[in-house]
Protein backbone atom coordinates (compact mmCIF):
# COMPACT_ATOMS: atom_id res chain seq x y z
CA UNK A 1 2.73 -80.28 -5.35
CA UNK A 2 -1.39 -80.17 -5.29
CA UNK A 3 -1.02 -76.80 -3.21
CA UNK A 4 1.25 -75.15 -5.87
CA UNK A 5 -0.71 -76.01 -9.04
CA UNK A 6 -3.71 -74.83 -6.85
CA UNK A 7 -2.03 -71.53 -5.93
CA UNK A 8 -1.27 -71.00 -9.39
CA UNK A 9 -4.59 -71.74 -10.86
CA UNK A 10 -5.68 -69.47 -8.22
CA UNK A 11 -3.42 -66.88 -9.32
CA UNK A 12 -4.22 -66.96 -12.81
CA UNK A 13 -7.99 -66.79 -12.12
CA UNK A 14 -7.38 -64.12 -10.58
CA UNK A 15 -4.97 -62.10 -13.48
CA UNK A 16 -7.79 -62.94 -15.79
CA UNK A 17 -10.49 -61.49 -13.60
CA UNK A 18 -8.44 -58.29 -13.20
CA UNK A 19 -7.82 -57.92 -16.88
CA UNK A 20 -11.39 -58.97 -18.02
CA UNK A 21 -12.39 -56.11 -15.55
CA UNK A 22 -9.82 -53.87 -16.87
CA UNK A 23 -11.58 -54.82 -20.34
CA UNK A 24 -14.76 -54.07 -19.32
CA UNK A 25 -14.57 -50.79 -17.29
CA UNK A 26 -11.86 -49.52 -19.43
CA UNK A 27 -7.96 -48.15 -19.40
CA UNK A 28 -8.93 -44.71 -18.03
CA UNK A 29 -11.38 -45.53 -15.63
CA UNK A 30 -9.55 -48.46 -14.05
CA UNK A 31 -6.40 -45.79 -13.79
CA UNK A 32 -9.38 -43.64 -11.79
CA UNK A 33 -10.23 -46.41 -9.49
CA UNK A 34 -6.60 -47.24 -8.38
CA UNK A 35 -5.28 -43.70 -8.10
CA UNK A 36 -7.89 -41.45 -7.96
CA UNK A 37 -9.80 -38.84 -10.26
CA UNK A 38 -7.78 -36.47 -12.05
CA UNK A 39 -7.69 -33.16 -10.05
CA UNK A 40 -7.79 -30.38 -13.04
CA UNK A 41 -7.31 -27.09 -11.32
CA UNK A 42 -7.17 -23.62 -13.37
CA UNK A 43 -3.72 -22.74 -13.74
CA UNK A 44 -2.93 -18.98 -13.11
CA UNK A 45 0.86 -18.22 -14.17
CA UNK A 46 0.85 -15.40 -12.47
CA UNK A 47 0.61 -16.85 -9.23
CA UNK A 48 1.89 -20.29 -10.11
CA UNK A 49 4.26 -22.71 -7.24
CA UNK A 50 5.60 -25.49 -8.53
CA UNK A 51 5.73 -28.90 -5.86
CA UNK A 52 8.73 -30.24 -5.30
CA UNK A 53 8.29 -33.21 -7.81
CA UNK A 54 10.27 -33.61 -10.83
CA UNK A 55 6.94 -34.64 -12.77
CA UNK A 56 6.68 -31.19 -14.66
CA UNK A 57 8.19 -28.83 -16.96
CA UNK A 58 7.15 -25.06 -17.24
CA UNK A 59 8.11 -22.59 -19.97
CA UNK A 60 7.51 -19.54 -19.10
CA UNK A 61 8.50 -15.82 -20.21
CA UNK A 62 10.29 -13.45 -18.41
CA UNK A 63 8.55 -11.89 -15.22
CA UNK A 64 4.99 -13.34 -16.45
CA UNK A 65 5.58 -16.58 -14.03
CA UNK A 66 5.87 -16.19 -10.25
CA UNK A 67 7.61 -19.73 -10.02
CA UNK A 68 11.20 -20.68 -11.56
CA UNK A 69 10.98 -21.74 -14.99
CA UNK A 70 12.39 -24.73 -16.66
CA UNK A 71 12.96 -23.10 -19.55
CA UNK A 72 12.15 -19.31 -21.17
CA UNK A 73 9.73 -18.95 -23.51
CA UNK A 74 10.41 -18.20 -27.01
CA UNK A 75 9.48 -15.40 -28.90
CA UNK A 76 7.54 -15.43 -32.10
CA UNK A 77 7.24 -13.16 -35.18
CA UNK A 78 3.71 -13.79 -35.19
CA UNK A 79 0.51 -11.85 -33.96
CA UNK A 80 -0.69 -13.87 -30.60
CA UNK A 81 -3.88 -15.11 -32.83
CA UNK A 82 -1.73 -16.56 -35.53
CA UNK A 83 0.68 -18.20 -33.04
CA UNK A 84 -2.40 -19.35 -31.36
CA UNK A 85 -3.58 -20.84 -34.31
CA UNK A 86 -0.53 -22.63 -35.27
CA UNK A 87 -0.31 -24.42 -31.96
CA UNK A 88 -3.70 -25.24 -31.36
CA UNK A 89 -3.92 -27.35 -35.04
CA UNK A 90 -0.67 -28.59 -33.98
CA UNK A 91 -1.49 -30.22 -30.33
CA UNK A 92 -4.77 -31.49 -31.74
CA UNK A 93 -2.90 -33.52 -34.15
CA UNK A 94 -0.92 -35.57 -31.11
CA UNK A 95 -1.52 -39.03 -30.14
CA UNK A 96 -3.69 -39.74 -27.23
CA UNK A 97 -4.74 -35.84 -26.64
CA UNK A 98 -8.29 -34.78 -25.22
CA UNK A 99 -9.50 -30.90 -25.17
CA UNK A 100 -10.03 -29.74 -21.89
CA UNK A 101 -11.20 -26.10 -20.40
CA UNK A 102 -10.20 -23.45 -22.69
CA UNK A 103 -10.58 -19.49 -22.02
CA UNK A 104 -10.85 -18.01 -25.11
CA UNK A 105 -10.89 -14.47 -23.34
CA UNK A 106 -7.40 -15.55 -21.74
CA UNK A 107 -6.17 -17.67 -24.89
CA UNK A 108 -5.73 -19.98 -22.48
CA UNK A 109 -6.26 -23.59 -23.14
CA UNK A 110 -5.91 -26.90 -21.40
CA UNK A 111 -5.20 -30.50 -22.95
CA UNK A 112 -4.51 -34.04 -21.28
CA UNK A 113 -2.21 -36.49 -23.17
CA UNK A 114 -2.16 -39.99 -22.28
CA UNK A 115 1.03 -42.25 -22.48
CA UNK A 116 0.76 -45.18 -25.13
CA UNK A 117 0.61 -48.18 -23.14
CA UNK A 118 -0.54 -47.31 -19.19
CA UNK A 119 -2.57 -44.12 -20.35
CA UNK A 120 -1.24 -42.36 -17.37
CA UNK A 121 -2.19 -38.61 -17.62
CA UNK A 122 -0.82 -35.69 -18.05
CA UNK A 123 -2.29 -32.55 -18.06
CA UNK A 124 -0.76 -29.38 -20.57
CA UNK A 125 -1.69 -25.94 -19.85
CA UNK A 126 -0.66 -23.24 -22.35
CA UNK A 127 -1.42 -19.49 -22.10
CA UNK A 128 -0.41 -17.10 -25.68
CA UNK A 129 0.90 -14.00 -24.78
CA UNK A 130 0.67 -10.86 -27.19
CA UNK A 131 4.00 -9.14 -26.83
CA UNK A 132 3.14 -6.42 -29.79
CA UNK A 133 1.02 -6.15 -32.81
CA UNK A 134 3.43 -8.92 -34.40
CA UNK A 135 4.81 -10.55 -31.90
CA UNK A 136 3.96 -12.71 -29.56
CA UNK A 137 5.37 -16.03 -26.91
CA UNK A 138 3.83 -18.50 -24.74
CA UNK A 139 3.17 -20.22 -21.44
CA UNK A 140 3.48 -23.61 -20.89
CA UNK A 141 2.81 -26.28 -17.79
CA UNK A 142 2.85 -29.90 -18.62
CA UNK A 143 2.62 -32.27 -15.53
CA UNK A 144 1.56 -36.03 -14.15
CA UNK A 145 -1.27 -36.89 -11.64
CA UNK A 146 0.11 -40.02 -10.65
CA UNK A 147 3.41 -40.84 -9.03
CA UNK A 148 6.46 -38.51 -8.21
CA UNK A 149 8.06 -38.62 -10.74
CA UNK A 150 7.72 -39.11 -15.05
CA UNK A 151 11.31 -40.21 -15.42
CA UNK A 152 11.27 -36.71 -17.84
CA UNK A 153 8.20 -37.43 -20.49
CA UNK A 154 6.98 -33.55 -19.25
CA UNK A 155 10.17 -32.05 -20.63
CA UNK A 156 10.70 -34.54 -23.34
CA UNK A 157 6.87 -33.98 -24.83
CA UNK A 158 7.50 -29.72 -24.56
CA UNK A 159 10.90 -29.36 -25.73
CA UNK A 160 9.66 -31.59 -28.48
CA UNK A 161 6.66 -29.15 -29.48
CA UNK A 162 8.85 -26.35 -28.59
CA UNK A 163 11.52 -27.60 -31.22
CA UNK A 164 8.79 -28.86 -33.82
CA UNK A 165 7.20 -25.55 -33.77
CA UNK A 166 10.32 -23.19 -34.45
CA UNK A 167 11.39 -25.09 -37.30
């Protein structure tokens, strides 16, 4: 009986040291330490493979992705700078989003989104694509850094934008 009520003081000193850590280094970094850093690489469509994992979800237009698409990209009556625009104001009003590299010469631009309560991260690549003068579609990777798979949140969060964006 002495041992148990030992173990489990043990145990919760323990808990409490983890969390007070947790609280002290912070969400993010404490993700870092366990799992590693997140690896952002510069997406290139063109050239794009997809890993086996289900943790992703790529829109893509016809022949501008090497790598099977998810789902085909939708096609906009807007000029590539207004749909650019649009979007941009739109992602930067999500929950839990952070900037990351953008390529202004490319219009392509790269966000990470954190999930509410774990803050695991994903990252969102999207690329706008003129198609003519008025007209104009985009690219879009979403995927996880940690684990295999995201039990869908990739899809879910793009067909979401996808849908909130044509209406």
């Amino acid at each position: 009986m002495m041992f148990l009520k030992v173990f489990m003081g043990l145990l919760v000193g323990i808990i409490i040291f983890i969390l007070a850590g947790l609280i002290f280094i912070g969400r993010d970094r404490g993700l870092e330490l366990v799992f590693g850093p997140i690896e952002e690489k510069q997406i290139n469509f063109s050239t794009l493979t997809l890993p086996s994992t289900p943790n992703q979800f790529l829109v893509c237009p016809k022949s501008f992705c090497q790598a099977s698409v998810h789902r085909e990209s939708p096609v906009y009556n807007l000029s590539v700078d207004e749909l650019k625009a649009e979007w941009l104001t739109f992602i930067k009003k999500q929950p839990r989003i952070e900037e990351g590299a953008a390529d202004e010469q490319k219009k392509q631009y790269d966000f990470i989104q954190r999930t509410e309560w774990i803050r695991y991260p994903d990252s969102i690549t999207i690329r706008f694509i003129p198609l003519g003068s008025t007209t104009s579609t985009l690219a879009i990777y979403s995927r996880s850094h940690y684990g295999k798979s995201d039990f869908g949140m990739n899809e879910q969060r793009i067909t979401n934008w996808l849908t909130q964006m044509s209406g």
